[in-house]
C-alpha atoms as a PDB file:
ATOM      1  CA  UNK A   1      11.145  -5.827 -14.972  1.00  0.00           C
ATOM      2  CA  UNK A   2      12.201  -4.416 -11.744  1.00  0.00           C
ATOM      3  CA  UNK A   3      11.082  -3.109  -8.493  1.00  0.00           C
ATOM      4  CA  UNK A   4       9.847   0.802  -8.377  1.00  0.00           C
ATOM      5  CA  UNK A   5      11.605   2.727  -5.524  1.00  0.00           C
ATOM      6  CA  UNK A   6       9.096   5.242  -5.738  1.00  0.00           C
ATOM      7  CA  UNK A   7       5.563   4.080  -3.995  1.00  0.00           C
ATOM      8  CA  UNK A   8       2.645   6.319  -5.673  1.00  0.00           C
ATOM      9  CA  UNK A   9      -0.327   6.934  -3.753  1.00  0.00           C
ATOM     10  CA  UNK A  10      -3.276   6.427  -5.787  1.00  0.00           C
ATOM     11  CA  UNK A  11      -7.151   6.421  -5.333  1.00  0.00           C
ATOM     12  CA  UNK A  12      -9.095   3.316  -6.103  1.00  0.00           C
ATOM     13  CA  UNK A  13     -12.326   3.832  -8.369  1.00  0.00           C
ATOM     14  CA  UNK A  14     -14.781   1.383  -8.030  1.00  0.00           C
ATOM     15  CA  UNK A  15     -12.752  -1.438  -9.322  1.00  0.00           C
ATOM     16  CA  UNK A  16      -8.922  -1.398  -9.366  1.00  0.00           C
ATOM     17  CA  UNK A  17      -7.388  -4.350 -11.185  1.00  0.00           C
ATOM     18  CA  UNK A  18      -5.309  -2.153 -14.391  1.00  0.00           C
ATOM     19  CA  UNK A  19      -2.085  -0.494 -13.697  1.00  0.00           C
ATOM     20  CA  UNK A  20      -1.919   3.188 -13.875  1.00  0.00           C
ATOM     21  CA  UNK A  21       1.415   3.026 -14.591  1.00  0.00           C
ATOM     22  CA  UNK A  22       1.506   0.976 -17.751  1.00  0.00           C
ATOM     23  CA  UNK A  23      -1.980  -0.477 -18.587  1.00  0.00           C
ATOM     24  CA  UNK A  24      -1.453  -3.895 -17.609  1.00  0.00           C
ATOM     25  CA  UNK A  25      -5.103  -5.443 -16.694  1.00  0.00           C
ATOM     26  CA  UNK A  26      -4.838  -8.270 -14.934  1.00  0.00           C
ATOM     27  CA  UNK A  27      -4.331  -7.610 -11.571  1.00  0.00           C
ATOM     28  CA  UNK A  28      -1.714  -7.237  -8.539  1.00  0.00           C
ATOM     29  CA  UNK A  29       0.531  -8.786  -6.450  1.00  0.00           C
ATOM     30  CA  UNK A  30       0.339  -7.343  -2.633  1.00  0.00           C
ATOM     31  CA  UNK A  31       3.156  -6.984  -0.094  1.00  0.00           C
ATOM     32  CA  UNK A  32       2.987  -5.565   3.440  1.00  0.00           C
ATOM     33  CA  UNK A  33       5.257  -2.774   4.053  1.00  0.00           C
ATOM     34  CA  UNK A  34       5.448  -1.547   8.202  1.00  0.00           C
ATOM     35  CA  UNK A  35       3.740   1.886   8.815  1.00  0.00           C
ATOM     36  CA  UNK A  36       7.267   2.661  10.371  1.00  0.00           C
ATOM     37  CA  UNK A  37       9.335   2.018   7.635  1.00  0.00           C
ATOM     38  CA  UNK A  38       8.360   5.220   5.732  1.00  0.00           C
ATOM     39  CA  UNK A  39      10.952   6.097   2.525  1.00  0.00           C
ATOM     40  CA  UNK A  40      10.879   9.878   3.383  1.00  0.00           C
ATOM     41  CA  UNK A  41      12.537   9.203   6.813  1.00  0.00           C
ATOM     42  CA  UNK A  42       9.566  10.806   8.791  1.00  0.00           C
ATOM     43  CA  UNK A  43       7.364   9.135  11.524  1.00  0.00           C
ATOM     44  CA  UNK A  44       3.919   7.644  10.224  1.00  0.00           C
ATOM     45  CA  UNK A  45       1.168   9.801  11.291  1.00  0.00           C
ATOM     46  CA  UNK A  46      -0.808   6.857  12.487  1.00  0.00           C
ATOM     47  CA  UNK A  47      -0.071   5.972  15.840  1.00  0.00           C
ATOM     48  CA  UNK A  48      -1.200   2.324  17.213  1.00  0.00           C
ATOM     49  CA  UNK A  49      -0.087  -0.085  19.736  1.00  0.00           C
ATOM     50  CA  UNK A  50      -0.160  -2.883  17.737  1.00  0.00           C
ATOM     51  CA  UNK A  51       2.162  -3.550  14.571  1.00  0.00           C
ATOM     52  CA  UNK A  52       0.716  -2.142  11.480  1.00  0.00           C
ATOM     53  CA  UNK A  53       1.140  -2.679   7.602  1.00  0.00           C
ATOM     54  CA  UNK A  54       0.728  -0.880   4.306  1.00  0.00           C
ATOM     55  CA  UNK A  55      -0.944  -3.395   1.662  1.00  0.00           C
ATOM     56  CA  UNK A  56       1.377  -2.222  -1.566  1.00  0.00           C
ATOM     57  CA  UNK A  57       0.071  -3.123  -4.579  1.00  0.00           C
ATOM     58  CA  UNK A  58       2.703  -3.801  -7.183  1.00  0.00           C
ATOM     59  CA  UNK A  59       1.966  -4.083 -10.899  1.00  0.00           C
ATOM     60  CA  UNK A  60       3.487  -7.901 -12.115  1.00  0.00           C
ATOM     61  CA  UNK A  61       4.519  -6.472 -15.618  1.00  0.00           C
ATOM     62  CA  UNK A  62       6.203  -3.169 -15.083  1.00  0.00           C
ATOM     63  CA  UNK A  63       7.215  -3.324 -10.948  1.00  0.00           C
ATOM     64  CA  UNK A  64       5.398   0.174 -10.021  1.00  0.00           C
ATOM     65  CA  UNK A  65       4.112  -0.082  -6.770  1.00  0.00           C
ATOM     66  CA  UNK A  66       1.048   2.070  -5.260  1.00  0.00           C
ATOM     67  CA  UNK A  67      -0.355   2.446  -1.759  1.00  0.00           C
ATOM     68  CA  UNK A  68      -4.189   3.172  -2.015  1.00  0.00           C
ATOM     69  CA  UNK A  69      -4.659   3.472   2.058  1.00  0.00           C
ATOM     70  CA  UNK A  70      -5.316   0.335   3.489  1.00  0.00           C
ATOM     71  CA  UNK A  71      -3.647  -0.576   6.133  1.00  0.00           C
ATOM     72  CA  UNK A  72      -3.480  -4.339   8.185  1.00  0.00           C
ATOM     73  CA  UNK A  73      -2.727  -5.927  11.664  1.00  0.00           C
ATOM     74  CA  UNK A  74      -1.613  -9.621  11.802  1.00  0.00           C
ATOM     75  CA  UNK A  75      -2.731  -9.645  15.659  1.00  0.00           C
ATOM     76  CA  UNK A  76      -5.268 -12.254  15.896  1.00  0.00           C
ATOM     77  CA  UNK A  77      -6.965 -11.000  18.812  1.00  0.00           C
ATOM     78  CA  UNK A  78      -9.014  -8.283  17.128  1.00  0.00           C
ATOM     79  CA  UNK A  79     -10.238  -6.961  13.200  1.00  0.00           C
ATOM     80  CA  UNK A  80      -7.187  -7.185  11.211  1.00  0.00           C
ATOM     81  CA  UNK A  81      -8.520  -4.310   9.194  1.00  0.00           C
ATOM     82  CA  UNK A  82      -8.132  -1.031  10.436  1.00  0.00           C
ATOM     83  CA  UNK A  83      -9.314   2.340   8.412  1.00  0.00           C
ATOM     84  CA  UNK A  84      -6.759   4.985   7.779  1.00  0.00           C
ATOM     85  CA  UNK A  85      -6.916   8.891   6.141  1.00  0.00           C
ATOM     86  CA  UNK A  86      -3.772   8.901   3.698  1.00  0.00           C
ATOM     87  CA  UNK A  87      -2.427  12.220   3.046  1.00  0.00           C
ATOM     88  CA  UNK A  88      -1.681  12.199  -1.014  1.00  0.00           C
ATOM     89  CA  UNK A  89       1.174  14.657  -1.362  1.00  0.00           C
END
């Protein structure tokens, strides 16, 4: 199993624990990707003075990866959650 490049955007129903990709059921594994460290080269349209991160979800059995919009700050001094629009091309 390896890593997807590609990062889908996807829409969560009201429960997302099986991959679209491949079916598995049980789940993801998260990692935080920074809002500035876009694949396509262009500046993230969400503009913030503190650090902010993608929560990926990638599947555990077949690697695909998929960005559903939330996005997180690790600065402890306010929410760590902050709402987002994600533009689904």
């Amino acid at each position: 199993m390896g890593i997807s490049e590609e990062i889908r955007h996807i829409k969560p129903g009201e429960e997302l624990h099986r991959c679209p990709a491949c079916g598995y059921e049980y789940g993801f594994h998260t990692s935080f990707l920074s809002v500035n460290a876009g694949s396509d080269g262009k500046e993230s349209p969400v503009k913030s003075t503190k650090p902010l991160y993608r929560v990926i979800l990638i599947c555990p059995e077949c690697g695909a990866r998929f960005d559903i919009g939330w996005r997180v700050s690790f600065c402890e001094e306010e929410s760590p959650v902050v709402r987002t629009t994600v533009l689904v091309r």
